[in-house]
Protein backbone atom coordinates (compact mmCIF):
# COMPACT_ATOMS: atom_id res chain seq x y z
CA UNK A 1 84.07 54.02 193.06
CA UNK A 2 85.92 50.48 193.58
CA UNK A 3 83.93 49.29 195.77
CA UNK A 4 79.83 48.35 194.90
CA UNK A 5 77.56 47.99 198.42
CA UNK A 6 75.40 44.74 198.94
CA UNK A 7 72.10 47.07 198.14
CA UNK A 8 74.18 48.30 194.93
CA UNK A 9 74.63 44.52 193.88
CA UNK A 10 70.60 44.15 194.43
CA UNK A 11 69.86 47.64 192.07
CA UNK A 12 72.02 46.08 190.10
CA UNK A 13 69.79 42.95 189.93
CA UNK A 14 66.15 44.91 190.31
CA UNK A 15 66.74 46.88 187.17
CA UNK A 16 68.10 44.71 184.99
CA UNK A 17 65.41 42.66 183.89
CA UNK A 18 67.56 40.36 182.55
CA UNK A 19 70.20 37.62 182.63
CA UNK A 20 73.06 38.05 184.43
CA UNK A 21 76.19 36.41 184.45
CA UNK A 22 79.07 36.90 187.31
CA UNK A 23 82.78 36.45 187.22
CA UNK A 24 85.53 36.75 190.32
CA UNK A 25 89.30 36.98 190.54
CA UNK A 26 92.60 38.31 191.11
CA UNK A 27 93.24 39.76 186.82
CA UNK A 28 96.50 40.81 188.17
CA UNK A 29 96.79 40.70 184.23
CA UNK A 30 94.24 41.18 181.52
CA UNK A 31 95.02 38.25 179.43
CA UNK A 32 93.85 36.37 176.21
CA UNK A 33 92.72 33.55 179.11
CA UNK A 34 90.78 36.20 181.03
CA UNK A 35 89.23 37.85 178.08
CA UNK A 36 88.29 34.28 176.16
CA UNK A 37 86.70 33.22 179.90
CA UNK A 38 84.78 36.86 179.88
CA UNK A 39 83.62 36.63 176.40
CA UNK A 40 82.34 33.40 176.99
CA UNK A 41 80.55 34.17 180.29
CA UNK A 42 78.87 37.19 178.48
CA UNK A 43 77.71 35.11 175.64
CA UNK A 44 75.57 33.43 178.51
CA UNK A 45 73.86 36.37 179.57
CA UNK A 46 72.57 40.26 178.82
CA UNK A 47 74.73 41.54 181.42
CA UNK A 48 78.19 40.38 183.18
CA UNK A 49 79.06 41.95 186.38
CA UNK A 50 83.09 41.26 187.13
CA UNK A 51 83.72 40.86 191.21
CA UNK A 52 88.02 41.45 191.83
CA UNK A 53 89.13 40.22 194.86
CA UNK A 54 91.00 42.83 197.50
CA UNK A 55 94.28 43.72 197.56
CA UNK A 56 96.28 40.83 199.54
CA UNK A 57 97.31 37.03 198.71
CA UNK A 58 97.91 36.65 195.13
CA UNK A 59 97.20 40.19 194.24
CA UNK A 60 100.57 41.84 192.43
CA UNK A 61 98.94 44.74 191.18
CA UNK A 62 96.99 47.77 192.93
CA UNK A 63 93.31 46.70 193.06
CA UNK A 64 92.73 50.32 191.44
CA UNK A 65 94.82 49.43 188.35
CA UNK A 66 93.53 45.94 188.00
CA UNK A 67 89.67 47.23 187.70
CA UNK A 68 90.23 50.19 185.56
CA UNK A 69 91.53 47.43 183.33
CA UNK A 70 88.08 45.22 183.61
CA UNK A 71 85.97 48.20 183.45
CA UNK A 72 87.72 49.35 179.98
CA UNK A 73 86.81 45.92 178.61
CA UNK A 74 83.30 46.30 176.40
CA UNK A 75 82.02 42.98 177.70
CA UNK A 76 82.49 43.72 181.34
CA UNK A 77 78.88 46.21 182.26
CA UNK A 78 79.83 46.33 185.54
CA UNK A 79 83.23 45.62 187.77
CA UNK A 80 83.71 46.35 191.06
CA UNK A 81 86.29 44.94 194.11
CA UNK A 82 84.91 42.78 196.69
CA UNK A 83 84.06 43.74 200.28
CA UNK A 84 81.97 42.03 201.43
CA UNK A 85 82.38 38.42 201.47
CA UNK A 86 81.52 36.69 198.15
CA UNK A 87 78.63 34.68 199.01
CA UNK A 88 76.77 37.28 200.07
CA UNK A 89 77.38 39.36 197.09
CA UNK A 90 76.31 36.27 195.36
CA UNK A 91 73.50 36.95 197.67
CA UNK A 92 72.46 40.20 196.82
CA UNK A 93 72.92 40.28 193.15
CA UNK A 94 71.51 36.48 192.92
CA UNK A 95 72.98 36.07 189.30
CA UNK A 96 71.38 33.46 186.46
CA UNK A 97 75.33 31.98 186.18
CA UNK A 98 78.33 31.90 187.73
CA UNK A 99 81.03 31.36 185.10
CA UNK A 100 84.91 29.67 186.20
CA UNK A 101 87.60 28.82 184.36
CA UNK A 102 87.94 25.05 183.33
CA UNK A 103 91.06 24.54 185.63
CA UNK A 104 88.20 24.69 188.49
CA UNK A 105 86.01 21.87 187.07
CA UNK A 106 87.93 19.12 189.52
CA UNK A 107 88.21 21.58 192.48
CA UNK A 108 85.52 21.65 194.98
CA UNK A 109 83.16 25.11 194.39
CA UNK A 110 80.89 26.17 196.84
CA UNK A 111 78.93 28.47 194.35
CA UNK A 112 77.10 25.19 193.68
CA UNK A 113 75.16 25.45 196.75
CA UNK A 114 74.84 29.49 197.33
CA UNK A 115 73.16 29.21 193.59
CA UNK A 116 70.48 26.63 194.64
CA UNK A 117 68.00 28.88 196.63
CA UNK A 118 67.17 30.74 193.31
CA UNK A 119 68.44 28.24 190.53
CA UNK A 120 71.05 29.93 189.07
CA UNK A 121 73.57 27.55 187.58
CA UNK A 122 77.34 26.85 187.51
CA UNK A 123 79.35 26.59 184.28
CA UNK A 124 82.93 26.43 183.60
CA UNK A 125 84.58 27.53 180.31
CA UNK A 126 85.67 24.31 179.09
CA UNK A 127 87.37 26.08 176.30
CA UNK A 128 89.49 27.96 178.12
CA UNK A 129 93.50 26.63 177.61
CA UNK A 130 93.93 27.24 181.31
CA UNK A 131 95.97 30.66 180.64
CA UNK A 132 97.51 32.10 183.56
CA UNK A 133 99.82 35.01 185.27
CA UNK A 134 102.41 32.16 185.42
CA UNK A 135 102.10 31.41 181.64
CA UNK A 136 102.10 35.54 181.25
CA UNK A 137 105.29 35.99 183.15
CA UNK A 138 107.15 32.60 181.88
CA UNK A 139 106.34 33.70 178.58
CA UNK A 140 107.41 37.42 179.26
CA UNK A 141 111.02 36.37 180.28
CA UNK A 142 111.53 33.53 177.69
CA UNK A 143 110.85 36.87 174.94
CA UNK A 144 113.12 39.09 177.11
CA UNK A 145 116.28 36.51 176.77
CA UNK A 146 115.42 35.17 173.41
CA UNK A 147 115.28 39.45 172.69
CA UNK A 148 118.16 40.04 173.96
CA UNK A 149 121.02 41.44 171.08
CA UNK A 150 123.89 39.53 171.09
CA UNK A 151 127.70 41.03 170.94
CA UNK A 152 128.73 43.40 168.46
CA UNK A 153 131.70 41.00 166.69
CA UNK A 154 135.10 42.76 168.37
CA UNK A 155 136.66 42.27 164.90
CA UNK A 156 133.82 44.55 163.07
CA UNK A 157 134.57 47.35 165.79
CA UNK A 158 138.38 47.20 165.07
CA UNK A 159 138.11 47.39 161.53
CA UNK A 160 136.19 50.78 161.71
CA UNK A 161 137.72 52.21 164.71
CA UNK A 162 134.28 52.37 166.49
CA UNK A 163 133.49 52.32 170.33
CA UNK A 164 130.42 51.64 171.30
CA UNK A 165 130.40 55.07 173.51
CA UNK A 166 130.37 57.15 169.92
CA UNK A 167 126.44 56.12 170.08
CA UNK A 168 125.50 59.22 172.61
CA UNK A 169 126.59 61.82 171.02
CA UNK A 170 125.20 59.96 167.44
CA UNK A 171 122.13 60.04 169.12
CA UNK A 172 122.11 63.38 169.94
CA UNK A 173 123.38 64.98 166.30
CA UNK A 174 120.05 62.88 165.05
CA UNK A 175 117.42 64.31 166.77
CA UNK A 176 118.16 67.29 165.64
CA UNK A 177 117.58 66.10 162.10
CA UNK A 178 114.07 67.06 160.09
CA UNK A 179 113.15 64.54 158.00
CA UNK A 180 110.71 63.85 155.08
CA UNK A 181 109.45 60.29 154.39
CA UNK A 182 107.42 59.68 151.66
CA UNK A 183 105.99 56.12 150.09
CA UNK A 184 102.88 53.76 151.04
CA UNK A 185 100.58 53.82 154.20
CA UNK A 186 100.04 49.96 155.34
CA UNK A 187 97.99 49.23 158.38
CA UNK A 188 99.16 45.71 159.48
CA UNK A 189 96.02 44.03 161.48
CA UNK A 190 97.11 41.29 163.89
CA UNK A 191 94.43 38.33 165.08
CA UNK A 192 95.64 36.51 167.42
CA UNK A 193 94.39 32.69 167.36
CA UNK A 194 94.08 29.86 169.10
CA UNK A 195 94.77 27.06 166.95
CA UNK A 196 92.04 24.33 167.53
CA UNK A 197 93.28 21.60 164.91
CA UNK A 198 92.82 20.46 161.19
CA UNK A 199 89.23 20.13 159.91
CA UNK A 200 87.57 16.82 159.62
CA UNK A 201 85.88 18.22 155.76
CA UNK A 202 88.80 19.13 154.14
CA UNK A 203 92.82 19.90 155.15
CA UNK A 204 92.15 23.51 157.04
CA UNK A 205 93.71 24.74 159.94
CA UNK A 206 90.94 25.74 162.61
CA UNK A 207 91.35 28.43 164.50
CA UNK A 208 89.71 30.73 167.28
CA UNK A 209 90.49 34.42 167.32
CA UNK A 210 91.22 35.78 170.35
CA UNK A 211 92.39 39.13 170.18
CA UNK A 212 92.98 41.82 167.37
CA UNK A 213 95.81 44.50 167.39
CA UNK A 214 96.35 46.92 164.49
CA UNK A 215 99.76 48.50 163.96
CA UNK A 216 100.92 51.37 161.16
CA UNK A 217 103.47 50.17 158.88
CA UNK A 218 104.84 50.64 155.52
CA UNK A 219 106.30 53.98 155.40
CA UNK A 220 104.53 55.35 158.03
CA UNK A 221 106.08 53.32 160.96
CA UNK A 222 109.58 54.67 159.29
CA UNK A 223 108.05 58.40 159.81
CA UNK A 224 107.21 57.07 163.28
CA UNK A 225 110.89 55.17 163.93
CA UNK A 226 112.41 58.45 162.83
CA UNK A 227 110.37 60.49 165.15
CA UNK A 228 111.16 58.07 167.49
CA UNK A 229 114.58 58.61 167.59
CA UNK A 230 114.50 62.29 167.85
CA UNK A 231 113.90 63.99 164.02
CA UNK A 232 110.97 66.69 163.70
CA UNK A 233 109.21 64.62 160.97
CA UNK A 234 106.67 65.02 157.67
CA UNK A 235 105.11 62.50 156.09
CA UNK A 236 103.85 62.40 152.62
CA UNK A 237 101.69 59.30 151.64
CA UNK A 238 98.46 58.59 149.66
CA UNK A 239 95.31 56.84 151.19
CA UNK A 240 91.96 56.30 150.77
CA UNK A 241 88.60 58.08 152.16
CA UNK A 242 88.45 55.45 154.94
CA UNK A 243 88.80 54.60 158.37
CA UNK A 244 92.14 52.86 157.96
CA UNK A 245 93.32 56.04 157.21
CA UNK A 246 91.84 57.72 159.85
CA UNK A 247 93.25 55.46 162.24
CA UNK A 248 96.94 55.83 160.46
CA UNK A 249 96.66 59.49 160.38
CA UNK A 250 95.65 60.18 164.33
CA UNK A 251 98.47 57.38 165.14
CA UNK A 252 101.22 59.33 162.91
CA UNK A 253 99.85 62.95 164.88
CA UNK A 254 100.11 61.11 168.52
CA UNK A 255 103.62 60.46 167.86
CA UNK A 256 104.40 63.76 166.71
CA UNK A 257 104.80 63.20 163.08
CA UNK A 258 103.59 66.22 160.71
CA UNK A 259 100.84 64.00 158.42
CA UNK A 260 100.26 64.95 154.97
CA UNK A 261 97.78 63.15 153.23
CA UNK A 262 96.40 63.12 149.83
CA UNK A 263 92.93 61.71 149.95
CA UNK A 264 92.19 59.35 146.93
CA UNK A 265 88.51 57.89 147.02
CA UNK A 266 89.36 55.96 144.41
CA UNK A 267 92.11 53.72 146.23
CA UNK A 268 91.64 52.03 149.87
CA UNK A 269 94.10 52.13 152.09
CA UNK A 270 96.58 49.30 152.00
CA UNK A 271 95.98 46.88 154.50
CA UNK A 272 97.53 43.91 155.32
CA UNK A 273 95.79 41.26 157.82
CA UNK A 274 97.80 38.66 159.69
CA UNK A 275 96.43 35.72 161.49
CA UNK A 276 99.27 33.82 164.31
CA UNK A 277 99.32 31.19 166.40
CA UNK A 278 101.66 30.57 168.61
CA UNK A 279 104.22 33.15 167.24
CA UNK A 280 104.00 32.11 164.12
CA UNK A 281 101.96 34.06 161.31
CA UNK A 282 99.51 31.31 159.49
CA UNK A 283 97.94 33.18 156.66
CA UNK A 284 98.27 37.05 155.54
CA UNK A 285 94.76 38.66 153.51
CA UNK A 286 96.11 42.40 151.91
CA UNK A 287 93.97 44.77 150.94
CA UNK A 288 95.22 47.37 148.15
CA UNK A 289 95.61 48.87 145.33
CA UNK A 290 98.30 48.42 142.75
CA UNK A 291 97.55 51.37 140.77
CA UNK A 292 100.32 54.13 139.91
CA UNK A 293 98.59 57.24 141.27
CA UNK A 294 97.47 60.06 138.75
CA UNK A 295 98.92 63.03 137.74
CA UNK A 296 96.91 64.88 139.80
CA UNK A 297 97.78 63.00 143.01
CA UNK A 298 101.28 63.46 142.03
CA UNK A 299 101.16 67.06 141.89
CA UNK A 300 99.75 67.51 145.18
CA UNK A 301 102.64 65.81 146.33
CA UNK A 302 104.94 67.77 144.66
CA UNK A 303 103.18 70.55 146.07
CA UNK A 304 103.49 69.17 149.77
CA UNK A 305 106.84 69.22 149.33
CA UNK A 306 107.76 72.51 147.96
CA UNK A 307 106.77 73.68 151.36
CA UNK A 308 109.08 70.91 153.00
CA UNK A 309 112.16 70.40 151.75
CA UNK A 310 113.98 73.66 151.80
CA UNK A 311 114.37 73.25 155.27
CA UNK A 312 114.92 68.96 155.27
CA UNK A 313 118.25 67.32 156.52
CA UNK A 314 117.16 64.12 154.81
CA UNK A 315 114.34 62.47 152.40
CA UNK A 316 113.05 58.95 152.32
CA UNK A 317 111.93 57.08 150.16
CA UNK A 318 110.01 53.78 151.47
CA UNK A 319 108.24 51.71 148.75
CA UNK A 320 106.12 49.05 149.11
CA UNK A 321 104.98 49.50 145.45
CA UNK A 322 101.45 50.06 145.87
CA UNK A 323 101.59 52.85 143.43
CA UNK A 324 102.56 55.95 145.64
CA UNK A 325 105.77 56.43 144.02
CA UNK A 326 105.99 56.14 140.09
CA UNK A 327 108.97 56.24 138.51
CA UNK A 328 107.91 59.86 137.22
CA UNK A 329 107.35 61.24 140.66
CA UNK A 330 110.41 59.22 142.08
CA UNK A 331 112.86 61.17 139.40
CA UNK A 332 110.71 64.57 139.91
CA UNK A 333 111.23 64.68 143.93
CA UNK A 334 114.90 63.42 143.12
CA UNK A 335 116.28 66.59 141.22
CA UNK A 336 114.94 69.15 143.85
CA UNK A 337 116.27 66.93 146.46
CA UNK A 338 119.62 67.48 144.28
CA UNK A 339 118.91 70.99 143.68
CA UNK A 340 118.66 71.68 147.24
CA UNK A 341 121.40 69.36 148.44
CA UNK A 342 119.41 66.80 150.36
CA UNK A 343 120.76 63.43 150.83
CA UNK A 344 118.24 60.48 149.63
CA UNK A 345 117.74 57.05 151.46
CA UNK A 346 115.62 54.65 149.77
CA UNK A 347 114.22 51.10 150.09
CA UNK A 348 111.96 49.54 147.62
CA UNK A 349 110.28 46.08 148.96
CA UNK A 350 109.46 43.33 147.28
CA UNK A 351 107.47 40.75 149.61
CA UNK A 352 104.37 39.86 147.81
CA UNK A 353 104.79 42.30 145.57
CA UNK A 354 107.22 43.12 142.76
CA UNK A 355 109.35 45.89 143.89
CA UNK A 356 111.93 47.73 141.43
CA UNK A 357 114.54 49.50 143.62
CA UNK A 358 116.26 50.58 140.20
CA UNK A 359 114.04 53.78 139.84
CA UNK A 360 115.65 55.34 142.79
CA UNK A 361 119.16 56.93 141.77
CA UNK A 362 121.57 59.18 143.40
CA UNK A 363 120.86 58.08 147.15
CA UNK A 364 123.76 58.16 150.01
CA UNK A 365 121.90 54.91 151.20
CA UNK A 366 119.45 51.96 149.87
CA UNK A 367 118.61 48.87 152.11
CA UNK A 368 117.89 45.85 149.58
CA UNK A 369 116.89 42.14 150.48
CA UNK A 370 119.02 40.28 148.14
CA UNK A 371 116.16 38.93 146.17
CA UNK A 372 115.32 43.07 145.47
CA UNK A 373 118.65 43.95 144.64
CA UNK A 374 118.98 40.94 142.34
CA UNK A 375 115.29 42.21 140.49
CA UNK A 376 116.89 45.71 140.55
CA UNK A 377 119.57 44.09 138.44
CA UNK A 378 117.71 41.34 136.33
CA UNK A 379 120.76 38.88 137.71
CA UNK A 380 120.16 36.11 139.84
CA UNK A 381 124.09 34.61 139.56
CA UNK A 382 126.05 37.10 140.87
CA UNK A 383 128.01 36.90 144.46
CA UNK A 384 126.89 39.40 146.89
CA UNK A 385 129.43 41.57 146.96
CA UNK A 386 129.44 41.85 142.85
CA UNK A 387 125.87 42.38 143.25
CA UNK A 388 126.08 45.15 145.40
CA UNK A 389 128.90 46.95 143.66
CA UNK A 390 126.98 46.32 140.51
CA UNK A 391 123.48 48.20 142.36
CA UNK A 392 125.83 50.98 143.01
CA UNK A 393 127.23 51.27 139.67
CA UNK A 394 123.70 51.08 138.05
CA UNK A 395 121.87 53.66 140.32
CA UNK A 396 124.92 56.00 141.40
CA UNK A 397 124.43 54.52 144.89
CA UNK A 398 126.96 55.81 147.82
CA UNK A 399 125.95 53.51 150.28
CA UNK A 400 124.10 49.93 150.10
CA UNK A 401 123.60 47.79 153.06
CA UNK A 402 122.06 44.30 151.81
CA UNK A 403 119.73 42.41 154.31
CA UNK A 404 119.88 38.71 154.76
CA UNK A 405 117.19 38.14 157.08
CA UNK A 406 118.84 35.57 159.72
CA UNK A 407 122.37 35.76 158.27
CA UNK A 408 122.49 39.63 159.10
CA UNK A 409 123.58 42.18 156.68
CA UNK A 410 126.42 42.91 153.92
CA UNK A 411 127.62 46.08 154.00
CA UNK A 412 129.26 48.32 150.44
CA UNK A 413 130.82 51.35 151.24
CA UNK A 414 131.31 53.95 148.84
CA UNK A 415 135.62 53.31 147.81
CA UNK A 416 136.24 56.61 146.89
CA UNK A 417 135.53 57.04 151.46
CA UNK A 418 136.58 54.38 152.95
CA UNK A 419 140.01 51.99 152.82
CA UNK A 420 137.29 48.86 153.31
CA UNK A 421 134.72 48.05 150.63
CA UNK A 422 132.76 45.44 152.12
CA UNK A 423 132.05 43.93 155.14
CA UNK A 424 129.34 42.32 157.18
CA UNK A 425 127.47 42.39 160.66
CA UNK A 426 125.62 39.43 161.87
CA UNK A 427 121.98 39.20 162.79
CA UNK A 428 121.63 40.76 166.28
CA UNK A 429 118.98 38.97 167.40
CA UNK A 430 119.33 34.97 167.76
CA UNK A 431 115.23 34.61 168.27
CA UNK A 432 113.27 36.93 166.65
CA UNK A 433 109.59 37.38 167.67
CA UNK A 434 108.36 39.10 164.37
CA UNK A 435 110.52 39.88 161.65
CA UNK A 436 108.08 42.27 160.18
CA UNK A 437 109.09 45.85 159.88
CA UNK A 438 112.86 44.90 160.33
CA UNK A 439 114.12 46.47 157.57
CA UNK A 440 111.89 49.77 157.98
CA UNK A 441 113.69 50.14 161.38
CA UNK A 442 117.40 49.54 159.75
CA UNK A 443 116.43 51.78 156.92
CA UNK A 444 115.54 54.70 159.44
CA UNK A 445 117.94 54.41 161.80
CA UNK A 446 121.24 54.20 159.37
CA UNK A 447 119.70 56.95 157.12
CA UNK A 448 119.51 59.10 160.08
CA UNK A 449 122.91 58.05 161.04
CA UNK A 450 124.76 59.34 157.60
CA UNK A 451 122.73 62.20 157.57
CA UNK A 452 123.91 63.19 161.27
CA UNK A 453 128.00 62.77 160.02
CA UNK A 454 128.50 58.91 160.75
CA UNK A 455 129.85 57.05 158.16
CA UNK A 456 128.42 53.86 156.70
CA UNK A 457 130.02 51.02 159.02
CA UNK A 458 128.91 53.28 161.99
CA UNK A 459 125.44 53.87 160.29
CA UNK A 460 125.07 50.19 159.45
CA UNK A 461 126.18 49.19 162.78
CA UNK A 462 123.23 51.58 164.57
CA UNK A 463 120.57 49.92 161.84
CA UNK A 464 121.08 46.17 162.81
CA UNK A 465 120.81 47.32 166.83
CA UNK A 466 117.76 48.74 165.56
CA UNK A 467 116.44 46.38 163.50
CA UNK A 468 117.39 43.35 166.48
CA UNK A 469 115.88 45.18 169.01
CA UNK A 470 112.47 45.51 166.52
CA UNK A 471 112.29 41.65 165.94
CA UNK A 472 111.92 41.09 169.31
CA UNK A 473 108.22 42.04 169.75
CA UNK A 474 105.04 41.89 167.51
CA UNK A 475 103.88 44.41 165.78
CA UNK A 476 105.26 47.55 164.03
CA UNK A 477 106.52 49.56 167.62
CA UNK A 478 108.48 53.39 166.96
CA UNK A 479 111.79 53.29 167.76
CA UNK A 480 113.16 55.61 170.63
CA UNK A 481 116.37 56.70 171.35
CA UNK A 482 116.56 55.81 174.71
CA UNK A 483 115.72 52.08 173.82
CA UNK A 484 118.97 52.25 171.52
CA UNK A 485 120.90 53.60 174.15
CA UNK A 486 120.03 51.12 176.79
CA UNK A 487 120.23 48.03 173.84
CA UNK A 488 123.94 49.40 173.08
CA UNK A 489 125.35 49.95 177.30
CA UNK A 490 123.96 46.20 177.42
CA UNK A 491 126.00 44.97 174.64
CA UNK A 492 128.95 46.73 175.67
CA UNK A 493 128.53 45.49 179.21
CA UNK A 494 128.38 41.56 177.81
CA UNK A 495 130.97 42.03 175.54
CA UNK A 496 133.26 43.26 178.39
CA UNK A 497 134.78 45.88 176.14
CA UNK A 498 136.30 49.15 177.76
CA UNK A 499 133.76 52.13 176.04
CA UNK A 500 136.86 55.10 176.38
């Protein structure tokens, strides 16, 4: 029930026994400010009972809404919306302190003298950066402009004949696709901080965390992009006997991803931890293994897919080189995918790790960084577009779309298709938010493309929409195909073009 009685507050009080601390106020919005000032007031006390003003001035959300949030927070024992007037719920549940925010320290507070009669005390969260809906809402729609994709260059549409109203009915071939991904399980863990300043021991960065989010990633947020956007998906991966994996695995299911995977004790689950500050990432601690899986782990795999890929429109490859995909296994799953006639895609990263995108041959698409396709190659003079004609010489390559972080993409077409080679797209998005997991979204989204009849400027085209609209939150987020539709009618609408 919302609402707690005056003899509820003083049960409340009778059988606790203990200390109890007491919080009141709109939380229109659950934010880091709310849940630092919460934490805090519960580190005061055994038990913190939340009061949340009425519906009225200053409320913007439905009093129901905003204490099913309080109540699902694990510091918060009990929460309830005020009916009474506040001092005499002070009254009845006579609390040991009332916690405020710091912003109240200079403001006159009447608690003061409803606390006196049985000495409970006042204290304000003098740590608290004086967070509120304002700063949630400023902040909201400085990330919704900075998100927002700019124009599709007019010159890049002429060149390939395309019309932005062509996305629809791409849309529609692609979620009729079934598609196999296979390569490393990552689960990115975010902590939130607030920064607090350099030590005065040594040169550290101090910081407070506030607030921890864990994402999937690696190839498992491509299986999740390409269910996303429509496909009936399987994933193939390898991962520990752990609760990373357990996490990963009922994620992948919730999404409607088919999960397959092999269980090594022996390995833990990549993991990759990032602390940020103010929208920037300040340190990243990864957990893994390095190790080529065994033979054994490799022919469960193999078996996995014997089941699979009679009836696949398209296999991934996404490797993070954490020692899913050997070259062995890479070459293996490559001849029955050219047995069977199913197109490859394939991206091999190389971050903090040393990727080798080399080992993958005979794909209609790869999605390099420069710096991977120039390790692919061993050459670090080339020009771009000698570099990527080079990849596609080297690995029999149809399509390669080279990613340039800020500076967008370069584009090589297969010649014996197209009357262009080359080209390029800009970046789509002027102020990225996080800029991890852009090239998983690209990589899903143009694979899906050419395997649905688009060709590679098309295909290319669809990827960067994807991958702008991606860097515009935190966090590895699926795809969906509505998002892509609604990102593309807004660019069309800004550019001014005519969509017939």
């Amino acid at each position: 029930m919302p609402h707690l009685s005056l003899s509820d507050l003083r049960a409340i009080r009778a059988a606790a026994g203990r200390r109890i601390a007491f919080v009141s106020g709109q939380f229109n919005v659950v934010h880091p400010g709310h849940i630092r000032l919460l934490k805090f007031a519960r580190s005061l006390a055994d038990d913190l009972v939340a009061a949340l003003l009425p519906d009225g001035d200053g409320a913007y959300v439905p009093q129901d809404l905003r204490l099913a949030a309080v109540r699902s927070l694990d510091m918060v024992s009990h929460a309830f919306i005020v009916k009474d007037d506040l001092q005499a719920c002070l009254d009845a549940l006579r609390p040991d302190v009332v916690v405020k925010g710091a912003e109240y320290e200079t403001r006159d507070n009447p608690e003061r003298e409803w606390l006196r009669p049985w000495n409970g005390r006042l204290v304000f969260c003098t740590n608290d950066p004086r967070f509120s809906l304002g700063d949630v809402i400023r902040g909201m729609l400085r990330q919704h402009n900075g998100a927002g994709l700019g124009a599709v260059p007019s010159g890049y549409l002429a060149r390939h004949g395309i019309t932005l109203a062509s996305f629809p009915s791409l849309l529609e071939r692609m979620s009729r696709l079934r598609v196999a991904v296979i390569g490393d399980l990552i689960v990115d863990e975010y902590v939130l901080c607030d920064p607090l300043g350099m030590s005065r021991e040594d040169p550290t960065l101090v910081v407070s965390p506030v607030e921890e989010t864990c994402f999937v990633g690696g190839a498992g947020i491509v299986a999740g992009h390409a269910a996303g956007l429509g496909g009936k998906v399987d994933f193939i991966t390898v991962a520990g006997d752990d609760r990373a994996a357990e996490f990963a695995g009922g994620w992948l299911e919730r999404q409607g991803v088919a999960t397959h995977i092999v269980i090594d004790p022996d390995r833990p689950t990549t993991i990759k931890r990032r602390y940020r500050a103010q929208n920037k990432t300040l340190l990243r601690v990864n957990r893994m293994s390095r190790q080529h899986i065994g033979g054994d782990r490799q022919e469960a795999i193999m078996e996995m897919l014997a089941a699979i890929l009679p009836e696949t429109d398209l296999l991934i490859f996404s490797d993070f080189s954490y020692g899913v995909l050997p070259p062995a296994l890479v070459g293996r799953i490559t001849a029955q995918c050219l047995d069977l006639g199913v197109p490859l895609a394939a991206d091999s990263q190389s971050s903090s790790q040393m990727g080798d995108l080399s080992k993958f041959h005979d794909a209609v698409l790869t999605t390099p960084t420069e710096l991977e396709a120039r390790h692919a190659l061993r050459d670090f003079t080339l020009g771009l577009t000698a570099l990527a004609q080079e990849l596609m010489a080297k690995t029999s390559t149809r399509n390669v779309v080279v990613t340039l972080g800020e500076n967008g993409c370069l584009i090589h077409g297969d010649p014996n298709a197209h009357r262009i080679f080359t080209d390029n797209l800009p970046s789509l998005n002027p102020r990225p938010v996080d800029v991890a997991g852009a090239g998983d979204s690209l990589l899903a989204a143009a694979a899906m493309a050419l395997a649905a009849g688009a060709d590679i400027w098309l295909a290319a085209l669809l990827g960067n929409v994807a991958a702008g609209i991606q860097v515009g939150r935190m966090g590895n987020i699926p795809l969906a195909r509505d998002e892509l539709l609604r990102a593309l009618a807004a660019m069309d609408e800004g550019s001014g073009s005519n969509p017939s």
